[in-house]
C-alpha atoms as a PDB file:
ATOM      1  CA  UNK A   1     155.799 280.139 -57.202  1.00  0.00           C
ATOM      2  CA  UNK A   2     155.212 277.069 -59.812  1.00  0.00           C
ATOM      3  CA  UNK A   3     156.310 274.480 -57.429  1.00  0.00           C
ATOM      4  CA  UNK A   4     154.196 275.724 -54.638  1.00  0.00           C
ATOM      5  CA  UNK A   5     151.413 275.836 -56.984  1.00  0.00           C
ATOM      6  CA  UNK A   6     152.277 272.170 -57.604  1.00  0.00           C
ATOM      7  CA  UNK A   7     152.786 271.355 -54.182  1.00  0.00           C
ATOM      8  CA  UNK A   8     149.801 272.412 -53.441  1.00  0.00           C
ATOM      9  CA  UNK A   9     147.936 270.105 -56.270  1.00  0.00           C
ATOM     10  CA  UNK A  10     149.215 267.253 -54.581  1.00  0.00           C
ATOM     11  CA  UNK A  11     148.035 268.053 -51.221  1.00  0.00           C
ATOM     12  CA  UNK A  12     144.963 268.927 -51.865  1.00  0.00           C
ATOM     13  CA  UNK A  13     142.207 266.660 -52.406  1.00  0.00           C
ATOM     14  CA  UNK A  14     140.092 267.140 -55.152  1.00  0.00           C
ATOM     15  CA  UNK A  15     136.264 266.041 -55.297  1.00  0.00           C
ATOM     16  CA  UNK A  16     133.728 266.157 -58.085  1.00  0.00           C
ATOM     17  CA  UNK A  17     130.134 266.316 -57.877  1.00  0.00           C
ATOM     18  CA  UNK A  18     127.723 263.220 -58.199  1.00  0.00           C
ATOM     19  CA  UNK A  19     126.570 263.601 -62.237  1.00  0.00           C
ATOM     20  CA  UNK A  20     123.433 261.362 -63.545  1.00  0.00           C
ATOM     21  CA  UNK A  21     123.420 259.646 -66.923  1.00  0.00           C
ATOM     22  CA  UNK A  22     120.042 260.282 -68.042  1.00  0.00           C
ATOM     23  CA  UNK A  23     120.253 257.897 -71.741  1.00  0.00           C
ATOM     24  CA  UNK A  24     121.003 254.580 -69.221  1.00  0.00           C
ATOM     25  CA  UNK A  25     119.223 255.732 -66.288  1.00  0.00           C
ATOM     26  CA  UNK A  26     122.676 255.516 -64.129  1.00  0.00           C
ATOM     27  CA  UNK A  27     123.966 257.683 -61.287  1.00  0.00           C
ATOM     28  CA  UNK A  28     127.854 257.826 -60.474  1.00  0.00           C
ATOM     29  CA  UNK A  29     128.936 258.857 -57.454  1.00  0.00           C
ATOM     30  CA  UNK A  30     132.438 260.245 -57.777  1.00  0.00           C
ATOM     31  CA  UNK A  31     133.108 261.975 -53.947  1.00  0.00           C
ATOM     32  CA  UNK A  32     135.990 260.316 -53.618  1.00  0.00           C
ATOM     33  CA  UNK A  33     139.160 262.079 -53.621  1.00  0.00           C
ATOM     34  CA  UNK A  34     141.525 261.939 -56.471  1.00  0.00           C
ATOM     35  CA  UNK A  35     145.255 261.303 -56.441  1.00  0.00           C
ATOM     36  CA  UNK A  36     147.468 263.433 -57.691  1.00  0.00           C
ATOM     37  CA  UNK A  37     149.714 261.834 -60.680  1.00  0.00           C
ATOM     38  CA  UNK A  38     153.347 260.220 -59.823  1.00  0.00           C
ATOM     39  CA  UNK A  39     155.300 262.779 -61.757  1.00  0.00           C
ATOM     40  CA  UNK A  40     153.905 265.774 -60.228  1.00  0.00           C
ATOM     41  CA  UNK A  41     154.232 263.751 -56.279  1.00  0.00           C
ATOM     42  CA  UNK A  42     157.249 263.177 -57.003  1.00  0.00           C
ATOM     43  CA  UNK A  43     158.461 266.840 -58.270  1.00  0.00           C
ATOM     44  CA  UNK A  44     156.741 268.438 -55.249  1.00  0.00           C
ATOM     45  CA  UNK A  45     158.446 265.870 -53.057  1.00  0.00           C
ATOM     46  CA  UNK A  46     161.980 266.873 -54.951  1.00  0.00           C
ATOM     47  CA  UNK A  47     161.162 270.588 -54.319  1.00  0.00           C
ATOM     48  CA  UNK A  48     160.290 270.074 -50.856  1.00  0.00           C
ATOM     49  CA  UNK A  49     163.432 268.242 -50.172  1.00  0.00           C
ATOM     50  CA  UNK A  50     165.875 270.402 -51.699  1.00  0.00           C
ATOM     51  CA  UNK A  51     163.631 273.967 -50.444  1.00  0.00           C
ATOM     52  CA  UNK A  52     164.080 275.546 -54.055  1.00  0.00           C
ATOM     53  CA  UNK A  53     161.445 277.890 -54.178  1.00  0.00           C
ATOM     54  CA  UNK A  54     162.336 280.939 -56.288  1.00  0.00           C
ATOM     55  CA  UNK A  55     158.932 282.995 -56.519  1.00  0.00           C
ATOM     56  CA  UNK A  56     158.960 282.230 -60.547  1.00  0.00           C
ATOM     57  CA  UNK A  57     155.831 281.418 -62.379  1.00  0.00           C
ATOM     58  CA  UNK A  58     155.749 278.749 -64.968  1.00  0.00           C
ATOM     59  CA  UNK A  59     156.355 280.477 -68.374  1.00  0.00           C
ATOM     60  CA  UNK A  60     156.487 279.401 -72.063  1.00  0.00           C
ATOM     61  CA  UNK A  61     159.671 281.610 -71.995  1.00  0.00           C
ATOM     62  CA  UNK A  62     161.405 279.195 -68.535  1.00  0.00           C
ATOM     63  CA  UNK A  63     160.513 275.920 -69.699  1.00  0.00           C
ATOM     64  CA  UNK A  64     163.440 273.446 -69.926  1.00  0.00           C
ATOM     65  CA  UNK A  65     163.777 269.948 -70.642  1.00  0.00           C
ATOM     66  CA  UNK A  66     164.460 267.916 -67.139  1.00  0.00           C
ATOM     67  CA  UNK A  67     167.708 266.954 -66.720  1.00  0.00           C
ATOM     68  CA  UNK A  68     168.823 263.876 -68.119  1.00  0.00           C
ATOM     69  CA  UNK A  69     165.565 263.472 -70.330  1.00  0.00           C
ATOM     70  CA  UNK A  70     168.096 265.095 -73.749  1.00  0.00           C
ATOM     71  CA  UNK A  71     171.373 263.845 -74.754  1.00  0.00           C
ATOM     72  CA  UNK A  72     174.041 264.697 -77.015  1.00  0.00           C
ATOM     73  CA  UNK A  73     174.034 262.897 -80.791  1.00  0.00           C
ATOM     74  CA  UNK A  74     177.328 260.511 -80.805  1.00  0.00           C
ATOM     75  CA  UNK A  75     178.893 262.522 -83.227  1.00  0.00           C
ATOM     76  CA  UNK A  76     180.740 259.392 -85.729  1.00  0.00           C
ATOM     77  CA  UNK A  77     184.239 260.479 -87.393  1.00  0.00           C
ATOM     78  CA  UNK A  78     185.435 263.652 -85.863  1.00  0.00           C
ATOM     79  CA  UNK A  79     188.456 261.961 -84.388  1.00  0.00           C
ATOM     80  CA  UNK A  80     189.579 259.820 -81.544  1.00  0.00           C
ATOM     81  CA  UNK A  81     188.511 261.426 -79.070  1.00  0.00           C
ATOM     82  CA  UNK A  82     184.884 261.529 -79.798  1.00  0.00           C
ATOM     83  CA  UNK A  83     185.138 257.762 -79.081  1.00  0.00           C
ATOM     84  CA  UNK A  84     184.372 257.053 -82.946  1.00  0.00           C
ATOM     85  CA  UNK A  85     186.983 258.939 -84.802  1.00  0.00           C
ATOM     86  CA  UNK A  86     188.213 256.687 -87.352  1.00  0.00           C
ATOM     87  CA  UNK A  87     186.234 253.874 -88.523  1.00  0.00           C
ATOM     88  CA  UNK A  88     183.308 254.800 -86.890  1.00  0.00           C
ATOM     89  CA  UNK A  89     182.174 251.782 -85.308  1.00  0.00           C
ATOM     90  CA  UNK A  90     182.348 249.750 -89.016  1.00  0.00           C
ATOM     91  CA  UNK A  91     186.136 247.961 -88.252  1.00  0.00           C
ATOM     92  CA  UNK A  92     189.276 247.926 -90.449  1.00  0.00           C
ATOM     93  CA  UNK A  93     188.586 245.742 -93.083  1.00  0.00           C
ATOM     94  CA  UNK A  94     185.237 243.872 -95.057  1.00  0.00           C
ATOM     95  CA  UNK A  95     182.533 244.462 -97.517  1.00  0.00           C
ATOM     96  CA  UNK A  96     180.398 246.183 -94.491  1.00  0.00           C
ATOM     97  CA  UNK A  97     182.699 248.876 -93.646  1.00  0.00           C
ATOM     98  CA  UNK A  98     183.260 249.920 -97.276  1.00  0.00           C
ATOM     99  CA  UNK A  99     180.865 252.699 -98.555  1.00  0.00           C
ATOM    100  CA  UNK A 100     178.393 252.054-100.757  1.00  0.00           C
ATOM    101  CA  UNK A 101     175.378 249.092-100.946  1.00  0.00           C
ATOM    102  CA  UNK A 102     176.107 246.530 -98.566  1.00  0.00           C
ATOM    103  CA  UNK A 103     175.213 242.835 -98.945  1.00  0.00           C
ATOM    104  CA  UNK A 104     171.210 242.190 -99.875  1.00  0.00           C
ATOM    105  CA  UNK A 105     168.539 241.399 -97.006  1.00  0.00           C
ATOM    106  CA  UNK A 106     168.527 237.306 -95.923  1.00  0.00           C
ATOM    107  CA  UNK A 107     172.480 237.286 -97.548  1.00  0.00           C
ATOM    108  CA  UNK A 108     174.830 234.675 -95.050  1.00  0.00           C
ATOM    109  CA  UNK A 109     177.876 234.837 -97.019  1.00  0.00           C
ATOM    110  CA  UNK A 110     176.872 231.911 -99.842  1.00  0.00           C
ATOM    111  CA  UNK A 111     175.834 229.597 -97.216  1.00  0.00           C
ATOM    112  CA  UNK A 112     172.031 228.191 -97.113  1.00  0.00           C
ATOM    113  CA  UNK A 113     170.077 231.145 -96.513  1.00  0.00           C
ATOM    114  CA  UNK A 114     167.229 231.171 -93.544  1.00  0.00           C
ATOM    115  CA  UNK A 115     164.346 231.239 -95.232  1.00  0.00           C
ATOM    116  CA  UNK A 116     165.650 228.236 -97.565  1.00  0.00           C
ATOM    117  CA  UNK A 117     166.593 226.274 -95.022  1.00  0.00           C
ATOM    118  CA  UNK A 118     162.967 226.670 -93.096  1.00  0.00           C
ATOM    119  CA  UNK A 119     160.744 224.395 -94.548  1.00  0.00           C
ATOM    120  CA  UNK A 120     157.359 225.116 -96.511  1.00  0.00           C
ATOM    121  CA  UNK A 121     153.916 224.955 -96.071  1.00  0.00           C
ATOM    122  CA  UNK A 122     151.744 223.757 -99.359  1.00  0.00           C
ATOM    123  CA  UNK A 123     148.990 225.518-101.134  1.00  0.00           C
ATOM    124  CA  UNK A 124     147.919 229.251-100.117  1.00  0.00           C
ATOM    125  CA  UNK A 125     149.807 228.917 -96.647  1.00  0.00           C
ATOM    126  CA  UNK A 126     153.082 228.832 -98.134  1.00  0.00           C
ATOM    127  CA  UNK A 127     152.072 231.439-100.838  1.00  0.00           C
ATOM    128  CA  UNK A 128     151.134 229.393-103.594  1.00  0.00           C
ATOM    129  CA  UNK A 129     148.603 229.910-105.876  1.00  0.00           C
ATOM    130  CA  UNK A 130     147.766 226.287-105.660  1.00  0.00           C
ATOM    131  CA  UNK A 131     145.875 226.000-102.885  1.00  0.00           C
ATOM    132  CA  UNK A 132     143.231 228.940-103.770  1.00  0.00           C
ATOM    133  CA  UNK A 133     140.065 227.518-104.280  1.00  0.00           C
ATOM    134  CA  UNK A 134     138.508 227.377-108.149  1.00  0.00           C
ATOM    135  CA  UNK A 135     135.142 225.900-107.593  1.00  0.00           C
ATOM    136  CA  UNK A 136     132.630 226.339-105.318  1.00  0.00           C
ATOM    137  CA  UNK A 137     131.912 222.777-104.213  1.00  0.00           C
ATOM    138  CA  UNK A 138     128.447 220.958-103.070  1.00  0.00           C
ATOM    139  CA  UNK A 139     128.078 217.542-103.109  1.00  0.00           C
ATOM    140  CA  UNK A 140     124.626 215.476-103.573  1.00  0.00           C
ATOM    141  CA  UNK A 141     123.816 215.462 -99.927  1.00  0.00           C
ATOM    142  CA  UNK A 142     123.014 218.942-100.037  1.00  0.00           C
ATOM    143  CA  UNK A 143     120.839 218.548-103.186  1.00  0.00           C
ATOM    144  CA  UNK A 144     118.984 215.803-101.627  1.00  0.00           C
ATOM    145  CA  UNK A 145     118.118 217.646 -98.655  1.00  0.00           C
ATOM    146  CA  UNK A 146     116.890 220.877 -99.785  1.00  0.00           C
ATOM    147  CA  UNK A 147     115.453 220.303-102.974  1.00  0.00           C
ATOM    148  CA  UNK A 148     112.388 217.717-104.153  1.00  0.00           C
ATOM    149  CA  UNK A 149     111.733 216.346-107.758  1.00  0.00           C
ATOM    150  CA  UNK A 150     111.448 218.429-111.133  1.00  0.00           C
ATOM    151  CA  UNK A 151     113.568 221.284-109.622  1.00  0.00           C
ATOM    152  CA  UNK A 152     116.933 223.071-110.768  1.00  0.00           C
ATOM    153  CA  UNK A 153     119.904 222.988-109.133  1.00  0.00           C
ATOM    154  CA  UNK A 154     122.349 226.161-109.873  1.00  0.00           C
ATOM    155  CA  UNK A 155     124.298 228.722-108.183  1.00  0.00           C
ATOM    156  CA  UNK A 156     121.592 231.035-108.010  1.00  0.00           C
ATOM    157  CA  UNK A 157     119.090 228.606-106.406  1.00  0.00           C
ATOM    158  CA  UNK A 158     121.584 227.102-103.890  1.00  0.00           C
ATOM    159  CA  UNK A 159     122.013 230.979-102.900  1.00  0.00           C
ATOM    160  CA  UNK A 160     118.020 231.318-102.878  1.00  0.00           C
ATOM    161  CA  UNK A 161     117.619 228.371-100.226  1.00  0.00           C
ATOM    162  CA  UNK A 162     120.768 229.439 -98.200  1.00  0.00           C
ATOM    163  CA  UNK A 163     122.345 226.466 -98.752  1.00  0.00           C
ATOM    164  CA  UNK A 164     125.520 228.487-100.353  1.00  0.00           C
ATOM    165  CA  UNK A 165     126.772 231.636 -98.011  1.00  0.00           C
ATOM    166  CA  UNK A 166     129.303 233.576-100.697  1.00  0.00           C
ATOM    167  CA  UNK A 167     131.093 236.435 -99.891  1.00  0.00           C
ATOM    168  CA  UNK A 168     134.298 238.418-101.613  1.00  0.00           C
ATOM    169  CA  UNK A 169     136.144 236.167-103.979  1.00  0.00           C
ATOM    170  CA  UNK A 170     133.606 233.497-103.719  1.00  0.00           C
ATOM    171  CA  UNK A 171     131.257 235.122-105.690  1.00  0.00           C
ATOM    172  CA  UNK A 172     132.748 235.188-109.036  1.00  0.00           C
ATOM    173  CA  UNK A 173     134.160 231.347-108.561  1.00  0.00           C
ATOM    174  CA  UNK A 174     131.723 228.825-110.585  1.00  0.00           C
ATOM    175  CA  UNK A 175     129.773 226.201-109.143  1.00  0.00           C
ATOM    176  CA  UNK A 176     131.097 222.233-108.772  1.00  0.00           C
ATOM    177  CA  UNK A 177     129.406 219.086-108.010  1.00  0.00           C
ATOM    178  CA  UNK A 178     130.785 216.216-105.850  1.00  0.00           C
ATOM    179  CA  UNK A 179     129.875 212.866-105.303  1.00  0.00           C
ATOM    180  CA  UNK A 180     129.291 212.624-101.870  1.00  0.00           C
ATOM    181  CA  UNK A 181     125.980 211.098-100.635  1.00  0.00           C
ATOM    182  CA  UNK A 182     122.824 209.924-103.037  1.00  0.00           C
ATOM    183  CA  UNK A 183     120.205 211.477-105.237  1.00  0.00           C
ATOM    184  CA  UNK A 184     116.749 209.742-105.243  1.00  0.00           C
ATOM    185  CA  UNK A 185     114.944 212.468-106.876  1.00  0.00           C
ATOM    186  CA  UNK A 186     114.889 213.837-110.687  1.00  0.00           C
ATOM    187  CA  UNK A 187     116.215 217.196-110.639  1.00  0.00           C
ATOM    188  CA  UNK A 188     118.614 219.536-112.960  1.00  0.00           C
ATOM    189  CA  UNK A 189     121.668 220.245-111.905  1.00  0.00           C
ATOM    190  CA  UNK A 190     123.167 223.174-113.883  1.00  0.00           C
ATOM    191  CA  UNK A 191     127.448 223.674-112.983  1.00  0.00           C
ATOM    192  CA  UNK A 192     130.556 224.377-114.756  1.00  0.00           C
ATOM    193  CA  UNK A 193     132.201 221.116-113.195  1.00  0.00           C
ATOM    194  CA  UNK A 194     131.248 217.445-112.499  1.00  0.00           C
ATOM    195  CA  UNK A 195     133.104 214.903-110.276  1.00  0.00           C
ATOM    196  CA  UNK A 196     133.179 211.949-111.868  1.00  0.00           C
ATOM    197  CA  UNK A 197     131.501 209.835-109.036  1.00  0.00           C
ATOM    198  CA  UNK A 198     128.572 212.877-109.047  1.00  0.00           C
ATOM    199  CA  UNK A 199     127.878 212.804-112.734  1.00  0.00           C
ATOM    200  CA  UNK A 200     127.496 208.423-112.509  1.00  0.00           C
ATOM    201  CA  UNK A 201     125.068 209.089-109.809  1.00  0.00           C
ATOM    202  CA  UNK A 202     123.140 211.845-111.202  1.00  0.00           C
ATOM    203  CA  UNK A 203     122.617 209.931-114.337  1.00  0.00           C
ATOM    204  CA  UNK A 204     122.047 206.904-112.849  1.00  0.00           C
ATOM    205  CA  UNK A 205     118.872 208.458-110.961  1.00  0.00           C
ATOM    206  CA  UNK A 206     117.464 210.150-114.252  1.00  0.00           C
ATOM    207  CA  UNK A 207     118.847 213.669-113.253  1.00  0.00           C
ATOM    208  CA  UNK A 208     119.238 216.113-116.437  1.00  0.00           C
ATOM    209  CA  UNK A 209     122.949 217.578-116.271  1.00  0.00           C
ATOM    210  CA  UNK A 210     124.143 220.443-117.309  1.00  0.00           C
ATOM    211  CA  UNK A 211     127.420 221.957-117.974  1.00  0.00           C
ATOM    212  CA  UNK A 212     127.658 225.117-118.177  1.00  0.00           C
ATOM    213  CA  UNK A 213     130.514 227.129-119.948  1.00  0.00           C
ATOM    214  CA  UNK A 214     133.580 228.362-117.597  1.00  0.00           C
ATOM    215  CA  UNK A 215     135.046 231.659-118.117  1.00  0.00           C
ATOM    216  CA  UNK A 216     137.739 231.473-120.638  1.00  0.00           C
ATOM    217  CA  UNK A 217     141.298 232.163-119.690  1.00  0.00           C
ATOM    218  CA  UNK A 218     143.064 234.915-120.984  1.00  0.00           C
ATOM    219  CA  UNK A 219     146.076 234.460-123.296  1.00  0.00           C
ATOM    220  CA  UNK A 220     148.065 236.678-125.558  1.00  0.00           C
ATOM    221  CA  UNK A 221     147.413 234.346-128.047  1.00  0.00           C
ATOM    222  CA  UNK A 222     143.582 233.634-128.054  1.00  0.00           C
ATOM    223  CA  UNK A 223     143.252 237.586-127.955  1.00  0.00           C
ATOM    224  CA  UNK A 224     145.454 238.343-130.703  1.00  0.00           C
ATOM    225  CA  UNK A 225     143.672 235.904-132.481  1.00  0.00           C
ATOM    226  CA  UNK A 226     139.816 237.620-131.443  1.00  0.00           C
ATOM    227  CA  UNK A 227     141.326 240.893-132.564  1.00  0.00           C
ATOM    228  CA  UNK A 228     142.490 239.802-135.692  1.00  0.00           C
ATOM    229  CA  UNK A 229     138.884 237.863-136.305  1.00  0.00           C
ATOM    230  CA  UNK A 230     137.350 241.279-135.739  1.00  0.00           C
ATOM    231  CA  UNK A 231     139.299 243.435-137.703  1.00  0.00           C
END
């Protein structure tokens, strides 16, 4: 039958021929025997015990969940003596057991709430717009190092000599210029934004600066007022 056909799985031992893996050169040597899974051990072991050995084959048409493994639904308001007959687990009284919507997600009864009594991180860690970034930043150390007299400084030349790495979001942010370190050399620096400390230094070494435009922020306004200019 099926569970001496398992029974027989578990006792016997099971060996599988060496196989070579000719892309890496390697050769596995699997003669070792194999153990049988838990579940079947221990099903052989149950049928060995109890000597239940019918003669039936396993069939799609004698399968059957084991025993214990499916339960029953609790089956809520069909009377006492399902165990939840009348209020079903919700009590008596209160704004839970009525039907309907129930009180909103993070609701304590009026009191301070969780997540306003928690406190807050600043910027873009406690989901503020604040803290995203709205320049990409260099300072006059980097100038100094990587580029000699009479050349431009601008996004796309920083990119050029890999001093600038931008990727996603950085890419359409515009360039700024901070004041940390010294310029000795005449160069032109080309960015939508100056420290103040950077542009007293740059001019003070005979650097040409540049500002460039920034991209102008949309408003209801300034586009009504476009449309109207063009119509």
């Amino acid at each position: 039958g099926w569970t001496t056909m398992q029974a027989t799985m578990a006792a016997a031992q099971m060996r599988t021929s060496a196989s070579e893996f000719c892309g890496k050169g390697l050769q596995v040597r699997a003669n070792r025997p194999m153990r049988a899974p838990r579940a079947v051990a221990a099903v052989v072991a149950e049928v060995q015990a109890e000597g239940q050995d019918d003669g039936e084959r396993l069939r799609l048409n004698n399968l059957s969940p084991w025993p214990g493994s499916r339960r029953k639904a609790k089956r809520k308001g069909r009377g006492h003596a399902a165990g939840q007959g009348a209020s079903c687990g919700f009590g008596m009284r209160g704004q839970k057991s009525r039907s309907g919507p129930g009180v909103r997600p993070g609701f304590e009864g009026g009191q301070m709430p969780l997540y306003r009594r928690v406190p807050k991180l600043k910027g873009i860690a406690g989901g503020m717009s604040a803290g995203k970034d709205k320049f990409v930043n260099i300072n006059l150390r980097d100038i100094a190092e990587n580029f000699e007299a009479g050349s431009e400084v601008s996004m796309e030349s920083l990119q050029a000599k890999r001093v600038l790495s931008l990727s996603g979001k950085e890419k359409s942010l515009p360039l700024k210029v901070l004041g940390d370190g010294e310029v000795k050399v005449q160069v032109t620096v080309k960015a939508a934004a100056f420290s103040k400390s950077a542009k007293e230094k740059l001019e003070a070494a005979g650097c040409t600066v540049e500002l460039l435009p920034m991209k102008e922020k949309w408003t209801r306004k300034a586009h009504e007022a476009r449309m109207a200019a063009s119509s």
